[in-house]
C-alpha atoms as a PDB file:
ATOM      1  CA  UNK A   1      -1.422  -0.896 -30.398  1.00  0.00           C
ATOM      2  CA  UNK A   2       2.086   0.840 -29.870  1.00  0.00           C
ATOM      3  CA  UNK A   3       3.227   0.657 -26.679  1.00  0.00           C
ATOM      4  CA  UNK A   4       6.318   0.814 -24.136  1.00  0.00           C
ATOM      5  CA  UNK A   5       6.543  -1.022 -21.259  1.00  0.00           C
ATOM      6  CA  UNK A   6       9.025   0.108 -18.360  1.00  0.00           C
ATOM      7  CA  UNK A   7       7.319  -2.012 -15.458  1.00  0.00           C
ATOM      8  CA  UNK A   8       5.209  -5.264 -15.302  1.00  0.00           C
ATOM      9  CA  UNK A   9       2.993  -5.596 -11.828  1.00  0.00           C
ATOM     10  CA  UNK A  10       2.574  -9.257 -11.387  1.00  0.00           C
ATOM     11  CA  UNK A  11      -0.202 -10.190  -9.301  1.00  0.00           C
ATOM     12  CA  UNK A  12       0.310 -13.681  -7.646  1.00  0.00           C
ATOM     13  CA  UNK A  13      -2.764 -16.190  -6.780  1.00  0.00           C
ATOM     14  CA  UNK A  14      -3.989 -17.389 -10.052  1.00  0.00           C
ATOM     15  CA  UNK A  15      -1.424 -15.069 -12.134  1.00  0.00           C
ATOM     16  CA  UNK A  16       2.063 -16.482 -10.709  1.00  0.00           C
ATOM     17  CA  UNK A  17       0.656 -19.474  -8.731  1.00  0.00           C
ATOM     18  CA  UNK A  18      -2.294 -21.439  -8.171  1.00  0.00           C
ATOM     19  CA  UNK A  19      -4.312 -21.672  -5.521  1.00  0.00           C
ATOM     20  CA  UNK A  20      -2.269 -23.591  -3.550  1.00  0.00           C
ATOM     21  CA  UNK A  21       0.386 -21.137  -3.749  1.00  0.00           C
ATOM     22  CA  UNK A  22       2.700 -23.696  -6.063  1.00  0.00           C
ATOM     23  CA  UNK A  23       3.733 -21.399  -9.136  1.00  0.00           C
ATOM     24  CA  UNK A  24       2.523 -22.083 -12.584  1.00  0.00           C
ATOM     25  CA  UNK A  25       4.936 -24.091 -14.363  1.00  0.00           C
ATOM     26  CA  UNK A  26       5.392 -21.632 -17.110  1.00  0.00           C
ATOM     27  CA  UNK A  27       5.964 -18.940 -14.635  1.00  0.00           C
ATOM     28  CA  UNK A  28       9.450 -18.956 -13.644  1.00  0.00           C
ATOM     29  CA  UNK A  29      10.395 -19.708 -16.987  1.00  0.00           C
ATOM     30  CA  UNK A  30       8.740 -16.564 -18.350  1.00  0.00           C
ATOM     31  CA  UNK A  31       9.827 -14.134 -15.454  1.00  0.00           C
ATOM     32  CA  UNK A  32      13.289 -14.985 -15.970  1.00  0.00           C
ATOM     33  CA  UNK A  33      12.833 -14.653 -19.833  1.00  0.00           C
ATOM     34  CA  UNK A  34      11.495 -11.185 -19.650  1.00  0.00           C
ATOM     35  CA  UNK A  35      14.697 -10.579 -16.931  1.00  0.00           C
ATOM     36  CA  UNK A  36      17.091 -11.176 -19.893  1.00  0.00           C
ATOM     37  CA  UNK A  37      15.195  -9.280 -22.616  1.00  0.00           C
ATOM     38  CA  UNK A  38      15.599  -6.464 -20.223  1.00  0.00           C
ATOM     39  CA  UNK A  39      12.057  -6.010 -18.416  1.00  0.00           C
ATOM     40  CA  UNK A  40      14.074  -5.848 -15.131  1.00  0.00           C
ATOM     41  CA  UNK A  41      11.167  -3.425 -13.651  1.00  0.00           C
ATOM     42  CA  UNK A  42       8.859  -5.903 -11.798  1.00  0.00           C
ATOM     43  CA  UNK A  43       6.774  -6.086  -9.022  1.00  0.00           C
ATOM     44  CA  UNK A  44       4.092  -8.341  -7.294  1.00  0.00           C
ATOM     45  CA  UNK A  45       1.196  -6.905  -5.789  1.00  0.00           C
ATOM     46  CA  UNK A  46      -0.980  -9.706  -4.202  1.00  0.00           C
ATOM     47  CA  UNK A  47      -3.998  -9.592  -1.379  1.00  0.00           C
ATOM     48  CA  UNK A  48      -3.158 -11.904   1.828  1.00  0.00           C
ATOM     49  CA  UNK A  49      -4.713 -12.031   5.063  1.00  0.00           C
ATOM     50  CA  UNK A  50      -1.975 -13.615   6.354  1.00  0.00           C
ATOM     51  CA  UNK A  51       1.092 -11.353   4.926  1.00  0.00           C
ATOM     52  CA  UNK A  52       4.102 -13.262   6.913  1.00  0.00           C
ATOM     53  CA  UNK A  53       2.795 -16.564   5.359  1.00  0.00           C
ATOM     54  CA  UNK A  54       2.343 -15.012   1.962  1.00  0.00           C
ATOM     55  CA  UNK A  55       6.063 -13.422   2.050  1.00  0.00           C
ATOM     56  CA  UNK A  56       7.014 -16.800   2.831  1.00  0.00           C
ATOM     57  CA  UNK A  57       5.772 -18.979   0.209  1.00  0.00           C
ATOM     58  CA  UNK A  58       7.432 -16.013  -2.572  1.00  0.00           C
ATOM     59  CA  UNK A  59      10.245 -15.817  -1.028  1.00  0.00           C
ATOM     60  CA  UNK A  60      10.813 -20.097  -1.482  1.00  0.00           C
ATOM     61  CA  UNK A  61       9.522 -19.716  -4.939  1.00  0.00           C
ATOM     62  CA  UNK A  62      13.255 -19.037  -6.059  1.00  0.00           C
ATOM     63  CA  UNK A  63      12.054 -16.061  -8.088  1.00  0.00           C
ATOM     64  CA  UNK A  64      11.851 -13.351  -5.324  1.00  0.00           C
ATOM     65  CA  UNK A  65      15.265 -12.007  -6.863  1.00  0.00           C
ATOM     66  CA  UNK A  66      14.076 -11.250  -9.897  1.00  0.00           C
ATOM     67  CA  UNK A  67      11.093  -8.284  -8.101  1.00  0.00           C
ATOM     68  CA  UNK A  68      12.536  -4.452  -7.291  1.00  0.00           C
ATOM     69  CA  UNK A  69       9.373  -4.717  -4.868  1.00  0.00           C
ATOM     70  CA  UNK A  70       6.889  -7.685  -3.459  1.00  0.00           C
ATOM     71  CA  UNK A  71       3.735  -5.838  -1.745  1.00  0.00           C
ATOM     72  CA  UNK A  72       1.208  -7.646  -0.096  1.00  0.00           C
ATOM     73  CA  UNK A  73      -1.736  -5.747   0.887  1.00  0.00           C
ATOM     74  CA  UNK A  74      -5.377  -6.894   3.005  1.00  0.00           C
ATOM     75  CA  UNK A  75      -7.592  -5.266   0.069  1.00  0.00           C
ATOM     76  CA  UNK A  76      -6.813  -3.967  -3.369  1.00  0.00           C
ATOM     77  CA  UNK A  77      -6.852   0.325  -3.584  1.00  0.00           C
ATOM     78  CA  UNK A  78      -5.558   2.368  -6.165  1.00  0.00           C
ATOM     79  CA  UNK A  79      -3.035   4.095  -3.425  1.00  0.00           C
ATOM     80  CA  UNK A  80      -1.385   0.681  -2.842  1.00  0.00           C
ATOM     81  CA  UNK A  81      -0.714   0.497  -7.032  1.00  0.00           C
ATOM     82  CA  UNK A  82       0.337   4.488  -6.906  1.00  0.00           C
ATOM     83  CA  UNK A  83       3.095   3.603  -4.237  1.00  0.00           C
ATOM     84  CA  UNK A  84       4.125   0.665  -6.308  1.00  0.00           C
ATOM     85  CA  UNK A  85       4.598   2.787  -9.344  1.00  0.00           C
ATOM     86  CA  UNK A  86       6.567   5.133  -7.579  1.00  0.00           C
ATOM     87  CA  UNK A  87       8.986   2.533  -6.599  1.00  0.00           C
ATOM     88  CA  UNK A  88       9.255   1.277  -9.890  1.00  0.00           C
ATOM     89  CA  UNK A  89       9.555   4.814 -11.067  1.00  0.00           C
ATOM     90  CA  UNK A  90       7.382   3.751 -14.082  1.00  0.00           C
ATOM     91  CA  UNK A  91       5.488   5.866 -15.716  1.00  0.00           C
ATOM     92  CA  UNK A  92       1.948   4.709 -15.311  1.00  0.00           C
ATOM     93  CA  UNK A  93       1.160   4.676 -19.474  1.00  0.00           C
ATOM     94  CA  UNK A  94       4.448   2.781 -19.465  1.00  0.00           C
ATOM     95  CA  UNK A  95       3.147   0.287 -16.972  1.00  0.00           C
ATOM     96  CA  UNK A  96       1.266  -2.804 -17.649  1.00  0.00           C
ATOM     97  CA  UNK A  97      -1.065  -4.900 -14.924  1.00  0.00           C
ATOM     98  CA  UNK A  98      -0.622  -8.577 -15.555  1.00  0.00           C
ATOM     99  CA  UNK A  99      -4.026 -10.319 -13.066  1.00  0.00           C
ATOM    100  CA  UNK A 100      -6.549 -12.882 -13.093  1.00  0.00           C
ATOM    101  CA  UNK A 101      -8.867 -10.808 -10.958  1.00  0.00           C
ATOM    102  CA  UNK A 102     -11.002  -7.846 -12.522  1.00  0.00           C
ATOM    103  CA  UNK A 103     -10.258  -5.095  -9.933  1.00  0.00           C
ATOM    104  CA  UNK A 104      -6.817  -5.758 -11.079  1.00  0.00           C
ATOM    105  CA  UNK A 105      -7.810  -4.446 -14.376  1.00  0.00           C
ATOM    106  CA  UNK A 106      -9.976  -2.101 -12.817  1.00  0.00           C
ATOM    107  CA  UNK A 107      -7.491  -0.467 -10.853  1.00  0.00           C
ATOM    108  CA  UNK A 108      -4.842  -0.171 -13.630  1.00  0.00           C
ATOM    109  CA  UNK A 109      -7.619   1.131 -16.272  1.00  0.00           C
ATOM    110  CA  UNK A 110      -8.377   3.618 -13.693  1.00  0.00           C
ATOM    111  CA  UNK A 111      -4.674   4.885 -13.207  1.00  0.00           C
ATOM    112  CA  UNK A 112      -4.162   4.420 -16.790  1.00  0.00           C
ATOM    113  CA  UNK A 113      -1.975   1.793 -17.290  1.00  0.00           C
ATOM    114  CA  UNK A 114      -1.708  -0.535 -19.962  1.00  0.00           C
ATOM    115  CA  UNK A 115      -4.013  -4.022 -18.686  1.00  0.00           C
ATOM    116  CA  UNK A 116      -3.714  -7.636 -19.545  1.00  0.00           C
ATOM    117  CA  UNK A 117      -5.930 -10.287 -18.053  1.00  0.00           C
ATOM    118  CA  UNK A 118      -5.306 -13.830 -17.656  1.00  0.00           C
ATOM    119  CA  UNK A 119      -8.240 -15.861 -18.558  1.00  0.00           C
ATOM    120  CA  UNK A 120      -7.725 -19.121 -16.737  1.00  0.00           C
ATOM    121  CA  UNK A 121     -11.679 -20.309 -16.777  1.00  0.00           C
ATOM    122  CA  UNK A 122     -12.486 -18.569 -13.104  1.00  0.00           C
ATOM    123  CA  UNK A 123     -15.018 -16.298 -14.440  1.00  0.00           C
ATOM    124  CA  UNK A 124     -16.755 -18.355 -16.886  1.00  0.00           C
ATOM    125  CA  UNK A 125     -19.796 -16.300 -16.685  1.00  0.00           C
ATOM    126  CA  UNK A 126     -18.693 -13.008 -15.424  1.00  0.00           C
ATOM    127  CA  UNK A 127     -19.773  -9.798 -17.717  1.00  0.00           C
ATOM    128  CA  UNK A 128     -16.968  -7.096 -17.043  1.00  0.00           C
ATOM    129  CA  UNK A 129     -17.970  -3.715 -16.455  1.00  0.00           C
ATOM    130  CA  UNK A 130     -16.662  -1.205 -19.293  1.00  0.00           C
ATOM    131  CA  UNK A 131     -14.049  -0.566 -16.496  1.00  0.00           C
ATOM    132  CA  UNK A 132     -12.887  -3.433 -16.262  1.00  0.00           C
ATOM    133  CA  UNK A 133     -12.183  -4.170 -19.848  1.00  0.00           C
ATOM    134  CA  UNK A 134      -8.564  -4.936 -19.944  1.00  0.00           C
ATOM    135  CA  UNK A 135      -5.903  -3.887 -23.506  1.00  0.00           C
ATOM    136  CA  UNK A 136      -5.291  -7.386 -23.340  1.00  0.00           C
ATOM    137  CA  UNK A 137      -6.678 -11.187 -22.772  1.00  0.00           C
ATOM    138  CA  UNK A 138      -4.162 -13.609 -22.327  1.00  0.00           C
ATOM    139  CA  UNK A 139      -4.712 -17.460 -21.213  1.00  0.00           C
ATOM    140  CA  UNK A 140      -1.747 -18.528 -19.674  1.00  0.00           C
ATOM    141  CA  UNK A 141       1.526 -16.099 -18.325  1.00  0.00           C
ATOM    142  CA  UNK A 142       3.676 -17.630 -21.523  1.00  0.00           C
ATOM    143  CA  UNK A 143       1.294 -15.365 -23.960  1.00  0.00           C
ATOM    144  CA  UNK A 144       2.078 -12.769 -22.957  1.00  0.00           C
ATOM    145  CA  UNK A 145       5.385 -12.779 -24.169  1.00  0.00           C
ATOM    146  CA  UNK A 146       3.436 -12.638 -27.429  1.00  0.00           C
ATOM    147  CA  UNK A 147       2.286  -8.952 -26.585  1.00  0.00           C
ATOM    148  CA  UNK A 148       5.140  -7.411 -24.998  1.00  0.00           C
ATOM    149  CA  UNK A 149       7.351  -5.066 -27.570  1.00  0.00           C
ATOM    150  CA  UNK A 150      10.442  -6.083 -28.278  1.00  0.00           C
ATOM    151  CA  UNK A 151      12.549  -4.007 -25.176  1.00  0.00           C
ATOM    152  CA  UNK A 152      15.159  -1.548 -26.948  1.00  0.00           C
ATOM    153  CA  UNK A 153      18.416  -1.894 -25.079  1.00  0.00           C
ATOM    154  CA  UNK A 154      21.668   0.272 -25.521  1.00  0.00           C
ATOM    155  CA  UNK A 155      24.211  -0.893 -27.865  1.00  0.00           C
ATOM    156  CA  UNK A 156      27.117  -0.298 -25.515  1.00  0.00           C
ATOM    157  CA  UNK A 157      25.653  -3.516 -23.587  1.00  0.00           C
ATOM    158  CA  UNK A 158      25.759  -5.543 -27.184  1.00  0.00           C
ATOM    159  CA  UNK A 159      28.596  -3.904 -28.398  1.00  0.00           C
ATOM    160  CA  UNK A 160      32.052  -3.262 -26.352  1.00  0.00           C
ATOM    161  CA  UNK A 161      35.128  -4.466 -27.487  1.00  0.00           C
ATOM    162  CA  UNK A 162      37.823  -5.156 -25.349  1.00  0.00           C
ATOM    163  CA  UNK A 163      41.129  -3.804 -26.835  1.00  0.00           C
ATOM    164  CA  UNK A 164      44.757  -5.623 -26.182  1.00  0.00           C
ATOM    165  CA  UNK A 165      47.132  -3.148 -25.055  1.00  0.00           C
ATOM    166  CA  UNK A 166      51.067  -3.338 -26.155  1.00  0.00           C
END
């Protein structure tokens, strides 16, 4: 699959952090990975009842500086990805949709973005629907450094040469 990739959406129970809101230990390491290979485009979208709390607990995660945009939302709608995206100003083939939770991958098919799901064992059982079939399966966030393309960057950044004058 050839692909480009101009913004990740990161969504954050069971994707960033567990359950009880402590991030994955691989996560911070691979956020601020993808930072310096030049995926600066990234977002969190993540459902919370309680949004003040939620904003809290990302905010002391120490990686809150490395998101253009954190959105935290009651229920999961297609509109809330669509404003996202327009933040990003990604196109939506150029955006992938890194979840744990089907309508995740649901909601990306359905805009057409590129998917990835993260297989941690919570739907052992669970038969997706052929909308819900995501470009990618991953098991853990640090895989999916194995299916993100290498970012092209410009070689002024790589490549300036400071010049003594007389």
């Amino acid at each position: 699959m050839n692909f480009q990739i101009n913004g990740i959406v990161f969504d954050w129970i069971s994707t960033l952090a567990d359950k009880r809101r402590k991030l994955y230990s691989s996560a911070k390491e691979v956020l601020y990975y993808l930072s310096r290979k030049g995926y600066n485009n990234l977002t969190i979208v993540t459902l919370s009842k309680a949004p003040a709390s939620r904003r809290r607990v990302i905010a002391n995660s120490g990686i809150i500086k490395l998101f253009k945009t954190i959105s935290i939302v009651r229920t999961r709608k297609t509109e809330h990805y669509n404003i996202v995206m327009q933040q990003l100003k990604s196109k939506l083939a150029e955006t992938l949709i890194v979840g744990n939770n089907f309508q995740d991958i649901e909601i990306g098919n359905t805009l057409g973005c590129i998917t990835s799901w993260i297989d941690r064992g919570n739907y052992p059982k669970y038969e997706p629907k052929e909308t819900e079939e995501p470009d990618f399966v991953i098991h853990s966030l640090s895989d999916l450094l194995e299916i993100l393309p290498e970012k092209k960057t410009s070689l002024f950044a790589y490549n300036f040469y400071s010049i003594p004058m007389p």
